[in-house]
Protein backbone atom coordinates (compact mmCIF):
# COMPACT_ATOMS: atom_id res chain seq x y z
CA UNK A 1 -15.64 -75.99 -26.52
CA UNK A 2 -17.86 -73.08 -26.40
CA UNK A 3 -20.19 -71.90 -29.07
CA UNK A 4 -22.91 -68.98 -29.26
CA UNK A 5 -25.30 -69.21 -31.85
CA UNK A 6 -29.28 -68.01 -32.11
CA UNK A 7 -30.92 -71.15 -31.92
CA UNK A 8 -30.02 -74.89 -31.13
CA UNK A 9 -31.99 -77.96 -32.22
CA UNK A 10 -31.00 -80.95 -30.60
CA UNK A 11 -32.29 -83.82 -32.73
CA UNK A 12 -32.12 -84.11 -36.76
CA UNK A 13 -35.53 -86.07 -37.26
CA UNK A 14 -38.73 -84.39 -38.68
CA UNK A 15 -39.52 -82.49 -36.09
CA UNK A 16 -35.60 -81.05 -35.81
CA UNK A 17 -35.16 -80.79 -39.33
CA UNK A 18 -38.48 -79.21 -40.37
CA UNK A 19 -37.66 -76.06 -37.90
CA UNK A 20 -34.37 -75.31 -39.19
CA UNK A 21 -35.91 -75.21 -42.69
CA UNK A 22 -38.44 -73.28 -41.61
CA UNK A 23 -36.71 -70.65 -39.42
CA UNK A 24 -35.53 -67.22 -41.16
CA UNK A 25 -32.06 -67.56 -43.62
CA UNK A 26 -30.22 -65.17 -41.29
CA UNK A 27 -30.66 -66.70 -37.45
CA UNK A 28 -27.47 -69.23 -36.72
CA UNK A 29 -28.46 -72.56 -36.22
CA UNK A 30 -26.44 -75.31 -34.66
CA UNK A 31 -28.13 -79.26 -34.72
CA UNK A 32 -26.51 -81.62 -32.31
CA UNK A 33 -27.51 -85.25 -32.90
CA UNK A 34 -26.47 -88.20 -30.45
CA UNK A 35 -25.20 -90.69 -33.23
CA UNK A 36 -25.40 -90.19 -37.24
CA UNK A 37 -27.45 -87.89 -38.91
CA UNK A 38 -29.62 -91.01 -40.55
CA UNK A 39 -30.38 -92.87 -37.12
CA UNK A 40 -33.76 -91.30 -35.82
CA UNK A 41 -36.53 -93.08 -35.80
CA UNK A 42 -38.55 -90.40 -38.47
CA UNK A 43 -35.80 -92.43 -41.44
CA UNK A 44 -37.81 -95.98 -40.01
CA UNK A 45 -41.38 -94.42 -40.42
CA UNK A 46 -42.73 -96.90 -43.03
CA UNK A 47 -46.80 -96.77 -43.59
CA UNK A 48 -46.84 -92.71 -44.74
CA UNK A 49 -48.02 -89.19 -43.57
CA UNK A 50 -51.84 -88.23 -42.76
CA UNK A 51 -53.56 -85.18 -44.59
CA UNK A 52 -56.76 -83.72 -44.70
CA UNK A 53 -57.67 -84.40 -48.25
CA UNK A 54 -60.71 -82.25 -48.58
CA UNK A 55 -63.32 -80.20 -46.27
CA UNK A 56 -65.81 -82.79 -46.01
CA UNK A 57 -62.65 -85.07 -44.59
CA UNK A 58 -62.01 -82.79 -41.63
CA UNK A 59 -65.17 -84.09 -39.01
CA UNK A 60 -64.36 -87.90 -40.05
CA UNK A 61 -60.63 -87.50 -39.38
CA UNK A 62 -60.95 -85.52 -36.30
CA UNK A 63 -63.05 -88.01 -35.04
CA UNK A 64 -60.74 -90.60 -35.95
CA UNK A 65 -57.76 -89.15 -33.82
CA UNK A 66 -59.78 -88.56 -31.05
CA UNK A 67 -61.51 -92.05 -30.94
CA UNK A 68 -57.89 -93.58 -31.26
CA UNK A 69 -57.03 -91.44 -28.42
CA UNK A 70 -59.52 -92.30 -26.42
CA UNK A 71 -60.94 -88.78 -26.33
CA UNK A 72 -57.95 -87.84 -24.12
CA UNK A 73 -56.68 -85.80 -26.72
CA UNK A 74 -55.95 -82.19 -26.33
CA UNK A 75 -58.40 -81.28 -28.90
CA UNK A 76 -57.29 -77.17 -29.64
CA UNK A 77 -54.31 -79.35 -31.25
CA UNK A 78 -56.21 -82.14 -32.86
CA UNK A 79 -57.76 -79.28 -34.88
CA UNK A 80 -54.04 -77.59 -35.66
CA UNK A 81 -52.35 -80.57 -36.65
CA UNK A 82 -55.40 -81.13 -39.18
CA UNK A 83 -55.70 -77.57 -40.46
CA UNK A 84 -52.51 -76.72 -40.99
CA UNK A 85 -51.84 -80.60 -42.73
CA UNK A 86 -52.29 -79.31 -46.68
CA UNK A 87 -49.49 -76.95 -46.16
CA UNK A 88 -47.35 -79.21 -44.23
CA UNK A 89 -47.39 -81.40 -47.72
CA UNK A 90 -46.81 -79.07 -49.97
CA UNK A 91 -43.87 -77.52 -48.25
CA UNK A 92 -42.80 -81.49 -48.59
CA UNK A 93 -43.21 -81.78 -52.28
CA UNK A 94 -41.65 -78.13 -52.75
CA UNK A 95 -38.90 -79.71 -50.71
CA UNK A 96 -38.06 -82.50 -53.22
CA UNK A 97 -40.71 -85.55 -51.10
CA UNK A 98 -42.10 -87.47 -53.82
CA UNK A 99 -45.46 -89.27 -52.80
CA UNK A 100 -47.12 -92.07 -54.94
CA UNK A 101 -49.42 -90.52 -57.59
CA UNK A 102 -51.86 -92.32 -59.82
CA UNK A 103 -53.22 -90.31 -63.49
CA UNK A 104 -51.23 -87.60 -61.96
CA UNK A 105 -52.80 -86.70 -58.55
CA UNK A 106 -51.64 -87.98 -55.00
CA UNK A 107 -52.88 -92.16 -54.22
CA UNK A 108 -53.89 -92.48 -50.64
CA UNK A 109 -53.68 -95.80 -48.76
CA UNK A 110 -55.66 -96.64 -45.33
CA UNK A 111 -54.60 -98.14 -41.96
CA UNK A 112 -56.07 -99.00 -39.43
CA UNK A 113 -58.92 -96.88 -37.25
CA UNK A 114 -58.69 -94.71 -39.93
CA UNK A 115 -62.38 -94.53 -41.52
CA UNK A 116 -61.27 -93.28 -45.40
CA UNK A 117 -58.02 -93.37 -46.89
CA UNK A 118 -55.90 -89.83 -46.20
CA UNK A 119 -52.50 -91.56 -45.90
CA UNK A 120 -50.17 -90.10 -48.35
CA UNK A 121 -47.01 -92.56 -48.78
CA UNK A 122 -44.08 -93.33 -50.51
CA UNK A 123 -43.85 -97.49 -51.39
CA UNK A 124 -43.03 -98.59 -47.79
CA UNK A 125 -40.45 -96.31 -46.86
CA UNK A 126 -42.56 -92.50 -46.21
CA UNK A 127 -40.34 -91.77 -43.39
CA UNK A 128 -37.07 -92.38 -44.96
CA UNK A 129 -38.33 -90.29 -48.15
CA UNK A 130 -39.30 -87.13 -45.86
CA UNK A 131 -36.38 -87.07 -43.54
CA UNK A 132 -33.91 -87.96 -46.18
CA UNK A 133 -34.84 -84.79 -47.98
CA UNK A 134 -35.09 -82.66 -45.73
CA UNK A 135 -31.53 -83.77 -44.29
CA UNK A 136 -30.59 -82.81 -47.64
CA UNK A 137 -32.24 -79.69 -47.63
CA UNK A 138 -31.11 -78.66 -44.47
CA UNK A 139 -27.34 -79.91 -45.10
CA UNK A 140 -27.82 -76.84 -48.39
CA UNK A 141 -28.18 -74.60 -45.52
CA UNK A 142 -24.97 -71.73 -45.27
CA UNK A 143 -26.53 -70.87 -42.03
CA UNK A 144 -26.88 -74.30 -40.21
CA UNK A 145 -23.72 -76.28 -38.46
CA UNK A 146 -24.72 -80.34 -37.77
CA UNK A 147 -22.62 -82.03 -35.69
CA UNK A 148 -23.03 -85.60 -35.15
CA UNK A 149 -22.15 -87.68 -32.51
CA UNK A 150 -22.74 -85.41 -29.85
CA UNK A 151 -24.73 -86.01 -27.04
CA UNK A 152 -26.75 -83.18 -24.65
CA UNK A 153 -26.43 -84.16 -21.23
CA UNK A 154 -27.92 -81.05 -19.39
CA UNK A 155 -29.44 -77.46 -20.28
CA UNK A 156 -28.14 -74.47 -19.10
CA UNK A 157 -30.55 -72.79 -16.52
CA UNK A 158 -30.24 -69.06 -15.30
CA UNK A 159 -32.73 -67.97 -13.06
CA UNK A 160 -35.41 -69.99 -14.78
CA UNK A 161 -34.77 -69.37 -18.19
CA UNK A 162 -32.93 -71.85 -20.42
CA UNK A 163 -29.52 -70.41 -22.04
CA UNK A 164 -28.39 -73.50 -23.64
CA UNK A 165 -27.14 -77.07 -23.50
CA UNK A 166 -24.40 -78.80 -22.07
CA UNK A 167 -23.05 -82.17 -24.45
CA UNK A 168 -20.37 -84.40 -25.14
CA UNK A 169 -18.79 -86.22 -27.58
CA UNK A 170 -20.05 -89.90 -28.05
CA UNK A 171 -17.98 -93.12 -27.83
CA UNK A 172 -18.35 -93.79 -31.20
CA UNK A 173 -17.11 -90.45 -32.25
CA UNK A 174 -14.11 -90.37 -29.99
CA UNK A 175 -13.59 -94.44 -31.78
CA UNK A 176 -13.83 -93.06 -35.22
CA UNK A 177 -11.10 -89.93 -34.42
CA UNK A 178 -8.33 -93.23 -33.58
CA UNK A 179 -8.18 -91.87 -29.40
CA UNK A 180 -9.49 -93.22 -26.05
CA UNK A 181 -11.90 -92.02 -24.65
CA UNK A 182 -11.84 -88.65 -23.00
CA UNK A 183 -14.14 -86.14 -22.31
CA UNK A 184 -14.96 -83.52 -24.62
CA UNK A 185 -17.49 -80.96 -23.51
CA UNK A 186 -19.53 -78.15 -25.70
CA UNK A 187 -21.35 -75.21 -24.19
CA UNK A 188 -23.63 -74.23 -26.53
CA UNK A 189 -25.14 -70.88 -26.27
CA UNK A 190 -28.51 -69.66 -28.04
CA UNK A 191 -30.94 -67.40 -27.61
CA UNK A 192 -33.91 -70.48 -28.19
CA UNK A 193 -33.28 -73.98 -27.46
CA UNK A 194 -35.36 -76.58 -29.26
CA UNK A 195 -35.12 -80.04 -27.80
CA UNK A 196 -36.13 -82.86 -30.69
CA UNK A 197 -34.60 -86.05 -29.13
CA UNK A 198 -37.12 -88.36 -30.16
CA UNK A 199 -38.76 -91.73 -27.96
CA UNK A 200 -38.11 -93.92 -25.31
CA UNK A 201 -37.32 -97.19 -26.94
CA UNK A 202 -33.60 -97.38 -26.00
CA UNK A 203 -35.07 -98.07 -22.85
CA UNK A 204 -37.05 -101.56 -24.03
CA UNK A 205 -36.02 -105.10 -24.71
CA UNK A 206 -38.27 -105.25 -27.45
CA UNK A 207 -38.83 -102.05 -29.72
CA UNK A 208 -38.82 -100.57 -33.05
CA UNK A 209 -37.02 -97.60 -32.18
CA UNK A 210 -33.31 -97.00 -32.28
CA UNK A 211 -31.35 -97.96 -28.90
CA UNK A 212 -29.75 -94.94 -28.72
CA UNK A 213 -33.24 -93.09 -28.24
CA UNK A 214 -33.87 -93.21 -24.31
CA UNK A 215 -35.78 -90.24 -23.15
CA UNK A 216 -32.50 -87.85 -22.81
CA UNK A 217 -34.67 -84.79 -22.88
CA UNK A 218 -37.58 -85.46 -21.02
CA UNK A 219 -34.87 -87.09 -18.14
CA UNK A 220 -33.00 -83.92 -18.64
CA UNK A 221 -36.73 -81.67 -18.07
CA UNK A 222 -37.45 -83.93 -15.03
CA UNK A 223 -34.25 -82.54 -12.88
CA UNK A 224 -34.91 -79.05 -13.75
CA UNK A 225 -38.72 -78.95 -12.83
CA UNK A 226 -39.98 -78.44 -16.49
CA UNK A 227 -43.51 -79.59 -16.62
CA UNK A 228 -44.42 -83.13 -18.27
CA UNK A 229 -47.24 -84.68 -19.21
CA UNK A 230 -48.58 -88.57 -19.88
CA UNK A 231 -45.39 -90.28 -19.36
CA UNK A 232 -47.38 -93.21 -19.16
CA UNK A 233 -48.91 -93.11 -22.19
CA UNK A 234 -46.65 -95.83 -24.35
CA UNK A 235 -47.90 -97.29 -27.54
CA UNK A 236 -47.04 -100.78 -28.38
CA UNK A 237 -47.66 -101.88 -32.47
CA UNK A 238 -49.39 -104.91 -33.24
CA UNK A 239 -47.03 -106.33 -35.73
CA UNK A 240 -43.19 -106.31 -35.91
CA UNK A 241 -41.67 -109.38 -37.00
CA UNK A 242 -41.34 -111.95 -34.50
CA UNK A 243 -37.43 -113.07 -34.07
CA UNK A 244 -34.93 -114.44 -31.76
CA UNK A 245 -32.49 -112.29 -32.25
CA UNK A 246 -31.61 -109.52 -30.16
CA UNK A 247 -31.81 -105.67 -31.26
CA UNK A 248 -34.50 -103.55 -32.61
CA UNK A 249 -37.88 -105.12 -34.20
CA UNK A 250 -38.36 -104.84 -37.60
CA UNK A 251 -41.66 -102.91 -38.29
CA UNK A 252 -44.49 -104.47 -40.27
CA UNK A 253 -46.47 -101.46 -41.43
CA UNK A 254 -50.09 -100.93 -40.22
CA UNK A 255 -50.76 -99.96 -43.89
CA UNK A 256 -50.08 -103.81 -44.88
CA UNK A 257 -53.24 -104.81 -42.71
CA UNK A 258 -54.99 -101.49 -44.01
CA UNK A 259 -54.33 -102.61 -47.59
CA UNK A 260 -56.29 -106.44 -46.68
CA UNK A 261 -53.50 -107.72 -44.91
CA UNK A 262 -55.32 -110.54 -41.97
CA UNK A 263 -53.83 -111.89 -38.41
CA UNK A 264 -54.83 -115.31 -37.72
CA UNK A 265 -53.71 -117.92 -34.27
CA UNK A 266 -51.81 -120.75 -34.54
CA UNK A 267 -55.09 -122.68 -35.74
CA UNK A 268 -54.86 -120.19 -38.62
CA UNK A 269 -58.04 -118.80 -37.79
CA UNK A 270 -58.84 -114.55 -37.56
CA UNK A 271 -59.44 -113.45 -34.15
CA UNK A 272 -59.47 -109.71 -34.54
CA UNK A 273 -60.59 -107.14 -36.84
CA UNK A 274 -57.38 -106.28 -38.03
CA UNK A 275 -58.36 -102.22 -38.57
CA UNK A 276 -59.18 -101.40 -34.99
CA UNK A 277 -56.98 -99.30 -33.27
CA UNK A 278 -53.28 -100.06 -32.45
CA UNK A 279 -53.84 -100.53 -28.82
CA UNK A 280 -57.13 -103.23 -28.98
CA UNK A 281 -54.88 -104.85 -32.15
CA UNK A 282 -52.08 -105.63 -29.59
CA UNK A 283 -54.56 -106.41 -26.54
CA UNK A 284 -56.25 -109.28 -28.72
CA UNK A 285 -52.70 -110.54 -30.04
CA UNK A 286 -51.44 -110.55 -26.48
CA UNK A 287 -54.35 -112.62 -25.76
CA UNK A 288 -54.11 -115.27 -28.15
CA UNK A 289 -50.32 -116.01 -27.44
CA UNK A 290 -51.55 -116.61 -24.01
CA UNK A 291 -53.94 -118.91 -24.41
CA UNK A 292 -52.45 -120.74 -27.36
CA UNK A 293 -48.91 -120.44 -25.61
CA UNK A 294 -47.17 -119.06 -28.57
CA UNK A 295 -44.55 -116.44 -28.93
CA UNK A 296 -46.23 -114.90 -32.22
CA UNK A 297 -49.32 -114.82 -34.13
CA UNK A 298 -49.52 -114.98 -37.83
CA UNK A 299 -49.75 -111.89 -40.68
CA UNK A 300 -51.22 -113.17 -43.89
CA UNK A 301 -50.64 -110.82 -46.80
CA UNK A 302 -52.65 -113.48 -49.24
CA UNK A 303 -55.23 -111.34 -49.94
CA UNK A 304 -53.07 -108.35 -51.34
CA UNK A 305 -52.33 -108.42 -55.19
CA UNK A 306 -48.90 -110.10 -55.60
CA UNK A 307 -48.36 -106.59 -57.57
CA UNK A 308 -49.23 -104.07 -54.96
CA UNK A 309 -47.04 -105.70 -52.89
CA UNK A 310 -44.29 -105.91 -54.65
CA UNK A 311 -44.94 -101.99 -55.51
CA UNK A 312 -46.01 -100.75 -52.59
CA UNK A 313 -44.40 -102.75 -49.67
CA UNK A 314 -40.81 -103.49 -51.44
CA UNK A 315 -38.90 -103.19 -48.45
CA UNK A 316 -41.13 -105.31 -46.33
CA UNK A 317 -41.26 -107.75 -48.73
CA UNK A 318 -37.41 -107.73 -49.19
CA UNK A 319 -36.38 -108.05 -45.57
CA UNK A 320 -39.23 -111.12 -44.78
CA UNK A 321 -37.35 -112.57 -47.49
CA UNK A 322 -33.82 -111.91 -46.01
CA UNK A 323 -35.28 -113.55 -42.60
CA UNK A 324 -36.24 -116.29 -44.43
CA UNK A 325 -39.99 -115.64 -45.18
CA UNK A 326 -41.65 -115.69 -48.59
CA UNK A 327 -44.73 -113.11 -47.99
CA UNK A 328 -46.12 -113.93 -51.42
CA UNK A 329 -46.45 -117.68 -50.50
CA UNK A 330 -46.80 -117.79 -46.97
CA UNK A 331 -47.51 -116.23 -43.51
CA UNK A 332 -45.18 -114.34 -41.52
CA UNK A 333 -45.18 -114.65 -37.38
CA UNK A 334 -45.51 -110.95 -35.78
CA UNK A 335 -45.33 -109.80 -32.31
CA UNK A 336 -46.46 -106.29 -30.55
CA UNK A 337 -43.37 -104.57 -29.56
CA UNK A 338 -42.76 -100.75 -27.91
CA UNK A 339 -43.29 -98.57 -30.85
CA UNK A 340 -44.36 -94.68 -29.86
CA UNK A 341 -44.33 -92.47 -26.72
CA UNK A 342 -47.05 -90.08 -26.63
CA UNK A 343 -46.42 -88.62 -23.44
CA UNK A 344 -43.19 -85.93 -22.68
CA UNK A 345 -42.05 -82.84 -22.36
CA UNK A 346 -45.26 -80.75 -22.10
CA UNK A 347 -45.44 -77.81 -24.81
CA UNK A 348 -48.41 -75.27 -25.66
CA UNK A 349 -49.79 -75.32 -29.26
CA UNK A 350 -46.36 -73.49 -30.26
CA UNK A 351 -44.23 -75.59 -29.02
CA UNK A 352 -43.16 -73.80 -25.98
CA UNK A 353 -42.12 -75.76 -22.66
CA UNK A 354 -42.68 -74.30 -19.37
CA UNK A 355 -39.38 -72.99 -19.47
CA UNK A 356 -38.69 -69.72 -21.15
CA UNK A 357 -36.75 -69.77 -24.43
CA UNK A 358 -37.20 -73.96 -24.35
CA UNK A 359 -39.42 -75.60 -27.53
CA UNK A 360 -39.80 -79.45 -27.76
CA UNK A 361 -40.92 -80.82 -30.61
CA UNK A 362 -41.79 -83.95 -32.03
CA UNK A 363 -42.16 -87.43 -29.80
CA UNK A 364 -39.92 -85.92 -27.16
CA UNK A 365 -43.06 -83.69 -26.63
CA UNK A 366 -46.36 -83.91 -25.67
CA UNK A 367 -48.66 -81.34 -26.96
CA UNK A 368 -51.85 -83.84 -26.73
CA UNK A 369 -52.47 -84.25 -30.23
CA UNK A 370 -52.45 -88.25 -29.75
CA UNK A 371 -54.20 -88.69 -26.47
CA UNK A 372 -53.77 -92.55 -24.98
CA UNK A 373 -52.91 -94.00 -28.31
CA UNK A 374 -51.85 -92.37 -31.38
CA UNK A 375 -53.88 -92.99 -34.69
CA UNK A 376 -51.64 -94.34 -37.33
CA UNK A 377 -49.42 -91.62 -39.34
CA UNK A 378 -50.46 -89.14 -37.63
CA UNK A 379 -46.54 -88.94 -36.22
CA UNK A 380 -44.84 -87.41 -38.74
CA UNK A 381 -47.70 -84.45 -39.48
CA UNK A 382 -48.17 -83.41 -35.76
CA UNK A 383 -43.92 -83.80 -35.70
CA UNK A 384 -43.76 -81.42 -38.74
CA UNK A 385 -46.38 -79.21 -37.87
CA UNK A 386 -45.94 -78.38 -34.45
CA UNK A 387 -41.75 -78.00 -35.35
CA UNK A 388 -43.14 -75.31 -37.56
CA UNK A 389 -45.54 -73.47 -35.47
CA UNK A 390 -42.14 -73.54 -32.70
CA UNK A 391 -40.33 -71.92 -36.08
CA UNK A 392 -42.72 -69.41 -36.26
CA UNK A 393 -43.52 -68.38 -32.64
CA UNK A 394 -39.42 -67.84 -32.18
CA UNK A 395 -39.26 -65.92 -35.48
CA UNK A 396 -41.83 -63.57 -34.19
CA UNK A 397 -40.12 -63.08 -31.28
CA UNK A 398 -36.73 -62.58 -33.49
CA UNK A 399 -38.44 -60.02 -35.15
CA UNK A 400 -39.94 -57.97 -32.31
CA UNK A 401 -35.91 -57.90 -31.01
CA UNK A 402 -34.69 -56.72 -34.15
């Protein structure tokens, strides 16, 4: 099957989403996605979205990220993703994203390495709330076509400028239709090519992400000489729920520690301060199940109100529950598993790959926002932003064509 449209965005999370939305009415859009429009890892994004909640927040905050980062960060984006972070929101919340309010203005939670609260949230499930309505949004669109279940497997490349993709129908897809499989190719044609494919956790044993997310992309980028950056740069989170059984790791939001949340050994006794960043969180875990021999540690959520958990962590609460753990009455056993690649595909500060007419976006890309270690939430608003920024750098260039 061949199709010619303006732009392709391969990838439906924030990042993919957020640039069709924001591109103009009358460019053709196709989305490819490699299984249903619901599995990326921006619907399992539980703890909430960073903003810059005043002026006086913007030295404290970029200090933050770059701290996390270990001052590896690029810091020309560091200042992007917070400037342009107001007007990320409020395109949200004109969008349909409700966040939790209190007397009628926004309530901000903390996590950790964060020195104020400036995480804007939705009870326990931020990233299904934003990429659910945007979906929606996007789904409105008379100019987009989605197809799920299809999978790129190469770019098109003439004479160093990218012209397209090259992807297949999925297994699952081919199940669902009632016929073997077969292969069934697409050539899709567009004038810019926007790769939003996501992480790398397909390729762990023990992750939070979605299986099916294994570093197409930046694979893809690798065999065609496309410049990458930091692909060693993995960040594993402190706390997912410890169990035997196989598949992704349940997430334990960072925001549960932020909120009082404490990690204790088997001895039930704290060994770490549990709002340092992500990366020392895991080392001192790691350490303890070492020495102690243990496959877990323990999460107490004792000191939260029995009501702000129930209000603000519903879903966390409900699943412990379904696993057999009563968070209101006792402690739950967590483990750090692979959660975020900040490494990738290499882009500028609009998004642009080495390759002409090819964007990357979100965590298939690396635009050096997050450094060595990203600083909690900070995901989805340098996702949304820097789609955006790619939205607007290829409708300039639409324009000056026109």
């Amino acid at each position: 099957m061949e199709i010619h449209t303006d732009v392709v965005i391969v990838g439906c999370g924030v990042a993919g989403l957020y640039s069709a939305l924001k591109l103009p009415r009358d460019m053709q859009i196709v989305i490819i996605t490699k299984s249903d429009a619901q599995s990326s890892d921006s619907f399992l994004a539980q703890g909430g979205i960073c903003v810059q909640r005043d002026e006086d927040d913007y030295d404290s905050y970029f200090e933050d990220t770059m701290r996390a980062g270990h001052y590896e960060n690029r810091k020309e984006s560091v200042d992007i993703m917070i400037r342009e972070s107001r007007s990320v929101i409020d395109d949200l919340v004109k969008y349909g994203v409700r966040f939790e309010q209190e007397n009628g203005e926004f309530a901000y939670t903390r996590e950790g390495a964060h020195s104020r609260p400036r995480i804007l949230f939705h009870e326990d499930i931020t990233g299904k709330e934003i990429t659910g309505t945007l979906l929606e949004r996007v789904r409105e669109l008379p100019n987009v076509t989605l197809y799920e279940y299809v999978s790129m497997t190469d770019i098109i490349e003439e004479d160093g400028v990218c012209k397209g993709i090259l992807a297949e129908e999925t297994e699952e897809k081919q199940a669902g239709r009632g016929y073997a499989k077969k292969d069934i190719w697409y050539r899709i044609y567009g004038d810019h090519i926007i790769l939003a494919t996501g992480g790398i956790g397909g390729k762990y044993q023990h992750s939070t992400n979605f299986p099916h997310l294994t570093g197409d992309a930046v694979e893809i980028a690798k065999n065609h000489g496309i410049r990458l950056e930091n692909l060693d740069y993995v960040q594993i989170h402190p706390t997912t729920l410890y169990s035997e059984k196989p598949g992704r790791r349940f997430l334990i939001s960072e925001s549960v520690r932020g909120e009082g949340a404490v990690l204790y050994n088997d001895k039930k006794e704290r060994f770490v301060d549990e709002l340092l960043p992500r990366d020392v969180v895991t080392k001192a875990i790691r350490k303890q199940m070492e020495e102690e021999g243990t496959e877990h540690v323990w999460l107490s959520l004792a000191p939260i109100p029995k009501e702000k958990i129930l209000k603000h962590f519903p879903n966390i609460y409900q699943h412990c529950l379904e696993e057999g753990y009563d968070v209101l009455k006792e402690c739950i056993p967590v483990v750090p598993a692979q959660h975020y690649f900040m490494g990738g595909i290499w882009v500028d500060s609009d998004s642009r790959t080495s390759m002409d007419n090819l964007y990357a976006v979100g965590e298939t890309s690396c635009n050096g926002v997050h450094g060595a270690n990203r600083l909690a939430s900070n995901s989805l608003l340098e996702s949304l932003v820097f789609a955006g920024r790619a939205a607007r750098k290829i409708m300039s260039e639409y324009k000056t064509c026109s």
